[in-house]
Protein backbone atom coordinates (compact mmCIF):
# COMPACT_ATOMS: atom_id res chain seq x y z
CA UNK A 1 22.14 -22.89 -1.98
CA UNK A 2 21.63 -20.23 -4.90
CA UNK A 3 19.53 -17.12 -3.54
CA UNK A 4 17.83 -14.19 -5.06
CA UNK A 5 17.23 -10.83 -3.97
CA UNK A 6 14.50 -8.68 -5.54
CA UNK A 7 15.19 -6.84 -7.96
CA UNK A 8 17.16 -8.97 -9.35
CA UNK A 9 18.04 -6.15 -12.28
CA UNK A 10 19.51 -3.18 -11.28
CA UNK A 11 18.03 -1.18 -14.41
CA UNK A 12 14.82 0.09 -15.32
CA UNK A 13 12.59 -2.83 -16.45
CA UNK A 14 8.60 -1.82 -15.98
CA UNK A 15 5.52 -4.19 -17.12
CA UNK A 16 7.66 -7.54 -17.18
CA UNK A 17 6.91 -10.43 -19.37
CA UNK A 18 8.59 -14.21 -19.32
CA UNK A 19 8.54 -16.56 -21.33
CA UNK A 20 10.43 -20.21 -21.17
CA UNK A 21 11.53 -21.49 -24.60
CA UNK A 22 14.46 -24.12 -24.38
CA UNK A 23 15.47 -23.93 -21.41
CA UNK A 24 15.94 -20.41 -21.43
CA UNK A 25 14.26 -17.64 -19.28
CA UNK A 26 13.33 -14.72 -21.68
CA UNK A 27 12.00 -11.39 -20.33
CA UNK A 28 10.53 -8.60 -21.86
CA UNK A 29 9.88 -5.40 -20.53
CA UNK A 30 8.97 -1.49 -20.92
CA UNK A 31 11.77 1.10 -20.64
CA UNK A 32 13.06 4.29 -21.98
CA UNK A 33 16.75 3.72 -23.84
CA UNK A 34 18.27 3.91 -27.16
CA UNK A 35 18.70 0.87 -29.77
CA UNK A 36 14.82 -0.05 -30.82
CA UNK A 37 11.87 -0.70 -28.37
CA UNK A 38 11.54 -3.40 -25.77
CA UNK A 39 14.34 -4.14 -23.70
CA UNK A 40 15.12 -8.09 -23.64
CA UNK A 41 16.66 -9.98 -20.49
CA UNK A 42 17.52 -13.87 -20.00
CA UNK A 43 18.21 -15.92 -17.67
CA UNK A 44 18.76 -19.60 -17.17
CA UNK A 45 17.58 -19.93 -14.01
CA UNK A 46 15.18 -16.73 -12.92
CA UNK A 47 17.72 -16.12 -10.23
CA UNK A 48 20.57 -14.33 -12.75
CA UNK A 49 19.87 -12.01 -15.50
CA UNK A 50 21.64 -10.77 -18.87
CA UNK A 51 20.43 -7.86 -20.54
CA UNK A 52 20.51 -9.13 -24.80
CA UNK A 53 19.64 -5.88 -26.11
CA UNK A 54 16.11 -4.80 -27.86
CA UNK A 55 13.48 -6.62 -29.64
CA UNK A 56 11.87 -4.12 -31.76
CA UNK A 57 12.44 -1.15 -34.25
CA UNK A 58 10.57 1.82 -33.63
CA UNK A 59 7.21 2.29 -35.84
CA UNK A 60 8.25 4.50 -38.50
CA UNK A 61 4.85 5.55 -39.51
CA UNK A 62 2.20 6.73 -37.58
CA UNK A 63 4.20 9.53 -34.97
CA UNK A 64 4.33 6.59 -32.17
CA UNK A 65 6.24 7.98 -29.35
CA UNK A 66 5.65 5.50 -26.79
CA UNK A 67 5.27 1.60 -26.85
CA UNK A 68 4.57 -0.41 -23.53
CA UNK A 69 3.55 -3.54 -22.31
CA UNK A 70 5.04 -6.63 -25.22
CA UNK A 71 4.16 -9.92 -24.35
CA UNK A 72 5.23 -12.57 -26.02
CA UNK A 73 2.95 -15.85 -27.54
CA UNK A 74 4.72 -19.22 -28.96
CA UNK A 75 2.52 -20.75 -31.64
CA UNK A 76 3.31 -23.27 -34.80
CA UNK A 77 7.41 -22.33 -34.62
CA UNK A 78 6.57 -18.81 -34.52
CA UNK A 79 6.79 -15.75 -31.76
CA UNK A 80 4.26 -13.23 -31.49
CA UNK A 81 4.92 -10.20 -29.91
CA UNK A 82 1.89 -7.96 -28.27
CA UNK A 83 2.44 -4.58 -27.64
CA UNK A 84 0.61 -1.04 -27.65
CA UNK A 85 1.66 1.87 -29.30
CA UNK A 86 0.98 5.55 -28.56
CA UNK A 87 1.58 9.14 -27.53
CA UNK A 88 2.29 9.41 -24.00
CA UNK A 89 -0.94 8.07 -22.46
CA UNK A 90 -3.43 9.14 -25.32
CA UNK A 91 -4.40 7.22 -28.42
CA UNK A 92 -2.94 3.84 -28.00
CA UNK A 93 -3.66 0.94 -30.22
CA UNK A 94 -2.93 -2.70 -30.12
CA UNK A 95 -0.32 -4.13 -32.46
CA UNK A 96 1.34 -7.39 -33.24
CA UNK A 97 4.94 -7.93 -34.60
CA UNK A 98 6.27 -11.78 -35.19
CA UNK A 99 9.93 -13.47 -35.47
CA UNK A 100 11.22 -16.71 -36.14
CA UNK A 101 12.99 -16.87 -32.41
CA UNK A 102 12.34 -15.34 -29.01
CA UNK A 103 15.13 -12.91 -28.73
CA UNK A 104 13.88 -11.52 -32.00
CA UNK A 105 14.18 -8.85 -33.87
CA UNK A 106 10.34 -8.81 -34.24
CA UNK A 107 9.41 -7.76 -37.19
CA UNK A 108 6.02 -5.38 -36.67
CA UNK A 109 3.05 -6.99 -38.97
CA UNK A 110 1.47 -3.17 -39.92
CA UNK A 111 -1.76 -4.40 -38.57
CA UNK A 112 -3.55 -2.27 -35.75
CA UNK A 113 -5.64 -4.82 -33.87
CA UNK A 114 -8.34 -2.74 -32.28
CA UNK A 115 -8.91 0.06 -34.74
CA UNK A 116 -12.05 0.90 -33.24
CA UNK A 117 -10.72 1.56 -30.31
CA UNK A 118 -9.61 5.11 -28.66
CA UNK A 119 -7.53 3.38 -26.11
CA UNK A 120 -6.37 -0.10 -25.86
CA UNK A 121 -3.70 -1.55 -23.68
CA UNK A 122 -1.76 -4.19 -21.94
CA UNK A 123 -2.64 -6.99 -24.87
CA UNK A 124 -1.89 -10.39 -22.63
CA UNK A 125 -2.22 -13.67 -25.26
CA UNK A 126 -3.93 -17.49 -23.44
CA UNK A 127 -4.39 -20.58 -24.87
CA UNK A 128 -6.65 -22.57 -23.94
CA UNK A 129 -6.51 -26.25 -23.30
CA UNK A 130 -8.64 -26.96 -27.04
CA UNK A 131 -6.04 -24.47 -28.84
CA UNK A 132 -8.37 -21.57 -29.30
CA UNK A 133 -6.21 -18.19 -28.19
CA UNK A 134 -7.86 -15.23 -26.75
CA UNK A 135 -6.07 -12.04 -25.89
CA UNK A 136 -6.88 -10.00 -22.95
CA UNK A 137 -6.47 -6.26 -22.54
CA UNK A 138 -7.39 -2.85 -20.68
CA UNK A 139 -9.37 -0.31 -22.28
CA UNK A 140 -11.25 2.70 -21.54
CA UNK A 141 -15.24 2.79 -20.94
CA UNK A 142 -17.11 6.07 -20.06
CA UNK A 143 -20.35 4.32 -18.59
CA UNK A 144 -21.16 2.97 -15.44
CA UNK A 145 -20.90 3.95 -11.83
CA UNK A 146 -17.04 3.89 -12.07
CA UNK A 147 -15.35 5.15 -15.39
CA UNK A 148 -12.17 4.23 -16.47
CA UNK A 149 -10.07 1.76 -17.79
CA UNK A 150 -11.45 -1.72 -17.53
CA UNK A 151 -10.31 -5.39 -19.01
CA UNK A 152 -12.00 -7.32 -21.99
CA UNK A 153 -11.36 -10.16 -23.40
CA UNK A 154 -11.56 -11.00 -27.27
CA UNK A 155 -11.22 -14.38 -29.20
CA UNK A 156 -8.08 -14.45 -31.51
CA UNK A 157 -8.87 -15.70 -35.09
CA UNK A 158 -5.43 -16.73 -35.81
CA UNK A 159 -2.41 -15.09 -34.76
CA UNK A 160 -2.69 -11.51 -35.58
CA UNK A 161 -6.17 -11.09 -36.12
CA UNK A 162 -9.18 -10.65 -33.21
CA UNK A 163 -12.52 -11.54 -33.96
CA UNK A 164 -16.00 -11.28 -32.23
CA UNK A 165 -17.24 -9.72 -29.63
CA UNK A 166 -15.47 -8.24 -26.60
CA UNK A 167 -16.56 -9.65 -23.48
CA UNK A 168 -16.27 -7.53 -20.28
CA UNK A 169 -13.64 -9.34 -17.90
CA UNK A 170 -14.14 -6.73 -15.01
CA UNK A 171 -14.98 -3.04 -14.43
CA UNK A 172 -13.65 -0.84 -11.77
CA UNK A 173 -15.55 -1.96 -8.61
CA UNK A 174 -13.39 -0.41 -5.52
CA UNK A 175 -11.88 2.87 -4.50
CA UNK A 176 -8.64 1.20 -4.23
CA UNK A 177 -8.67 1.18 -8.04
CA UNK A 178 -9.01 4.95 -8.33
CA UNK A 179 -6.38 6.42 -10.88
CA UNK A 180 -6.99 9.74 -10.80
CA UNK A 181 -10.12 12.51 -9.01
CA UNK A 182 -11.17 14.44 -11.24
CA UNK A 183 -9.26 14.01 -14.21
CA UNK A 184 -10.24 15.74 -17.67
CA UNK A 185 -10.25 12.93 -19.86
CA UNK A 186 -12.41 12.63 -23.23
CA UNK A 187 -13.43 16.03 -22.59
CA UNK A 188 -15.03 15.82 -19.27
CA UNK A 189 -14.00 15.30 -15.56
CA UNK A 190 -14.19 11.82 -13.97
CA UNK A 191 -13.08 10.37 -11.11
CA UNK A 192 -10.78 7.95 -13.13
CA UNK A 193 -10.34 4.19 -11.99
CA UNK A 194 -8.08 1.53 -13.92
CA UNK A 195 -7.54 -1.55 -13.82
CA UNK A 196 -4.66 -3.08 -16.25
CA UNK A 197 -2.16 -5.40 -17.00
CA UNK A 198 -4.09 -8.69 -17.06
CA UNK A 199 -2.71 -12.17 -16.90
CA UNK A 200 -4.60 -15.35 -17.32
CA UNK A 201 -3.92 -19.05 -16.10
CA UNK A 202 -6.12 -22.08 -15.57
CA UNK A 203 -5.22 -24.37 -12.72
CA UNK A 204 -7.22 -26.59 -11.36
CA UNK A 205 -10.11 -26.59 -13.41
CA UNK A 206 -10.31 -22.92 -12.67
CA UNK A 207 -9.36 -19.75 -14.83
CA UNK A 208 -7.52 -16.64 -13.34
CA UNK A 209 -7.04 -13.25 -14.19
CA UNK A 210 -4.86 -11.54 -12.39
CA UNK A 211 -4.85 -7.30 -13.10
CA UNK A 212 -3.54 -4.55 -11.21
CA UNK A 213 -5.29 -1.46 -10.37
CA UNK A 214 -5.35 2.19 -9.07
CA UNK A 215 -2.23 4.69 -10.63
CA UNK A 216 0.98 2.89 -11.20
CA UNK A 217 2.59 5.91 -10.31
CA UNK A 218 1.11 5.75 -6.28
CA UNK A 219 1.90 3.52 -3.26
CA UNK A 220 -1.91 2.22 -4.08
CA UNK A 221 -0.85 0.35 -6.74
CA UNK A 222 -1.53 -3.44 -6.41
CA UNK A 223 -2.21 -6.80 -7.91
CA UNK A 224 -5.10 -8.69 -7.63
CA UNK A 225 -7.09 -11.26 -9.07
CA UNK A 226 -10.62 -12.65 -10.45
CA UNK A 227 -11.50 -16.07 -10.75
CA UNK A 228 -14.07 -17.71 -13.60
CA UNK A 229 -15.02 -21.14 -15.18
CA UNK A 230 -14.87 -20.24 -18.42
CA UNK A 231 -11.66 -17.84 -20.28
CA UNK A 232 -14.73 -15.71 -21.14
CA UNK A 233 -16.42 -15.33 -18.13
CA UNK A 234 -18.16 -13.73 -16.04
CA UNK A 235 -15.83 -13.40 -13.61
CA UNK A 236 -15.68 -13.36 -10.06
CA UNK A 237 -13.61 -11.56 -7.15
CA UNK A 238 -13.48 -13.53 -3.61
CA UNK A 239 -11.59 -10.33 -2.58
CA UNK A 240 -12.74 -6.89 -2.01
CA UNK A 241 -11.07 -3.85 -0.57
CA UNK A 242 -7.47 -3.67 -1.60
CA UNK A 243 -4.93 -6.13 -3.47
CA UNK A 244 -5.63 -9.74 -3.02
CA UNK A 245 -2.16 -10.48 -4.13
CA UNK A 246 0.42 -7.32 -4.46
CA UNK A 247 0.74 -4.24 -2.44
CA UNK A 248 2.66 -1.70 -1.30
CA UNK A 249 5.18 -2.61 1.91
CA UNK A 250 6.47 1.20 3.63
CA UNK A 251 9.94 1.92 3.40
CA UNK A 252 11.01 -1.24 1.53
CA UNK A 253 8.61 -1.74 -1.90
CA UNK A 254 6.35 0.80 -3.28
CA UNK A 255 3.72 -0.02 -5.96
CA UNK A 256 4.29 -3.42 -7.56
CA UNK A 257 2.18 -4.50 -10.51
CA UNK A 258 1.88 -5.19 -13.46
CA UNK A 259 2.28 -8.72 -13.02
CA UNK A 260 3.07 -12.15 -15.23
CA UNK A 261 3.63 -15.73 -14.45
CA UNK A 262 6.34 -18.31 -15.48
CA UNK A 263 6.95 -21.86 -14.04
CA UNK A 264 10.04 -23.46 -12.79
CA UNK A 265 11.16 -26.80 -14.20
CA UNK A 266 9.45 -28.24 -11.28
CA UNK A 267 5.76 -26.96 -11.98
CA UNK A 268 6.35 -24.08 -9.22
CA UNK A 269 4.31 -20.93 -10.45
CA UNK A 270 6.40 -17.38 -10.23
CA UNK A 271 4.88 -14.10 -10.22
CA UNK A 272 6.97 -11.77 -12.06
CA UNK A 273 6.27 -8.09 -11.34
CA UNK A 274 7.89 -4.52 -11.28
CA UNK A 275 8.16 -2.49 -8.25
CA UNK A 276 9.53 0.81 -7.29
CA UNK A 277 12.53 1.99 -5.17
CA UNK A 278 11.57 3.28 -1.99
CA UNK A 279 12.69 6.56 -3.92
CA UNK A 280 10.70 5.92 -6.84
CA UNK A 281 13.36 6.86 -9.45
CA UNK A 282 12.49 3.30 -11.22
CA UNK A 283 10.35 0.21 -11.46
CA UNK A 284 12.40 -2.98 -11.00
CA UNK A 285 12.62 -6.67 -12.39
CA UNK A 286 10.87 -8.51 -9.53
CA UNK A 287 10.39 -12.52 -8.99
CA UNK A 288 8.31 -14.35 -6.08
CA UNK A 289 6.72 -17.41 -5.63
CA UNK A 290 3.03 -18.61 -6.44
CA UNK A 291 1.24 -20.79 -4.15
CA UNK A 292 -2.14 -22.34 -4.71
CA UNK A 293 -4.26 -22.92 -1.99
CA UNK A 294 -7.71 -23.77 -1.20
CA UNK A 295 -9.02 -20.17 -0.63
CA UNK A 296 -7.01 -19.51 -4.28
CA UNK A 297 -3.95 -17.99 -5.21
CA UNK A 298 -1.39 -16.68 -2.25
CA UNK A 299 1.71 -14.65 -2.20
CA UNK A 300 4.59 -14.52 0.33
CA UNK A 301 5.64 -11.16 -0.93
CA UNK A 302 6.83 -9.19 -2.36
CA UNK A 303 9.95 -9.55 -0.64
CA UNK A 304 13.23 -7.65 -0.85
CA UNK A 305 15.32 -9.29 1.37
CA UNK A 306 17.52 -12.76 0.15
CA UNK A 307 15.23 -15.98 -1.11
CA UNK A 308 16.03 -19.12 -2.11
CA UNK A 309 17.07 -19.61 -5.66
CA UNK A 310 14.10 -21.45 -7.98
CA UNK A 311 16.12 -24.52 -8.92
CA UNK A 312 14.94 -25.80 -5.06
């Protein structure tokens, strides 16, 4: 029987993305290196990974110095790659680039999706069962009882283009969330909170959005999830105090986040996810299985010691 072991790539490989497109596993990913932005793996079967080079040239307008988060939509033949761009973790802006096939290149479309914006993040693209696309994404709001970095939600008029209003997925709402104390920020001091990376799935009748909160650089990291009847809320979370779904496990995983989710030939739901060495000298290509239960989503993880493979 084929097993995995998580990580199941050795290299640096933060804020993963999959996507299945004939029969292949493609995964996309945030991490420093030469030869263009985005680092691409595939697989055939989630279990063994090839690193196929990078997606994405560098912006060569604009001074963009870093570029995190890509995830990856599959519409009318096309491929449309989300992405933020920025310098270190001021001033990012959405953006879109598009190619012909899923290992790219990706050709950037010179269009800044949320101009108005000071800070916008972690773009995750859902379509809904009628067709109509929305893209989800963190970004920063100054009032309220908790400040930080909270998720919205925005219709997509076509591929490359939001429109509407934003409607407020969820605001910081637990301590667990806290990024930073007292962090000058916008020219004041807050006690920062953040909540990022959202994913969105409907099973069951029922729409999810999974997010992770607190500092992804701290062993409070975690994923959790809300839960809503519509893809534009409001949203609901059965879970308070600390990850629902992801969190930290001493001496073995620190911080996983920053989650996605992929399904096996077979309908089985994967959570894909990056976690650090105990040492924390990188976040990690991580894989575990999804299971849907009455009281919602549960997670038999993360793990780090040998699985079985996901072709059983």
């Amino acid at each position: 029987m084929t097993t995995y072991t998580n990580p199941v790539f050795p290299d640096y490989f933060a804020d993963p993305f999959v996507l299945e497109h004939g029969g292949t596993y493609y995964a996309y990913g945030t991490a420093p290196g030469p030869g263009g932005v985005f680092p691409l793996l595939t697989s055939p079967d989630l279990t063994t990974w090839t690193a196929a080079g990078r997606v994405l040239a560098p912006l060569t307008e604009g001074g963009w110095t870093d570029y995190w988060a890509p995830e990856v939509a599959h519409h009318q033949g096309r491929f449309y790659l989300y992405y933020s761009a920025g310098r270190g973790d001021q001033g990012h802006h959405l953006r879109v680039a598009v190619s012909d096939h899923p290992a790219g290149p990706f050709i950037d479309q010179e269009l800044v999706l949320t101009p108005e914006l000071s800070f916008a993040i972690d773009p995750s693209p859902f379509r809904d069962e009628d067709g109509q696309w929305y893209l989800y994404y963190a970004t920063d709001v100054l009032e309220g009882e908790r400040v930080g970095t909270s998720l919205v939600v925005q219709r997509l008029a076509d591929m490359v283009r939001l429109e509407g209003e934003r409607h407020t997925v969820l605001r910081p709402s637990q301590d667990w969330q806290i990024y930073q104390r007292s962090r000058s920020i916008y020219g004041a001091e807050h006690d920062w909170h953040t909540l990022e990376g959202p994913c969105v799935v409907k099973r069951s009748g029922r729409y999810y959005c999974f997010y992770s909160g607190g500092a992804w650089t701290n062993p409070s990291y975690g994923v959790s999830y809300a839960a809503a009847s519509s893809p534009l809320g409001p949203w609901t979370e059965p879970h308070q105090g600390g990850p629902a779904i992801l969190s930290t496990v001493p001496g073995h995983v620190t911080g996983p986040g920053h989650n996605s989710l992929v399904r096996t030939p077979a309908g089985q739901d994967v959570l894909v996810y990056h976690a650090w060495d105990v040492a924390q000298t990188a976040r990690r290509l991580c894989l575990d299985r999804l299971e849907w239960t009455p009281d919602g989503p549960r997670l038999t993880g993360p793990t780090w010691t040998p699985q079985p493979g996901f072709g059983h």
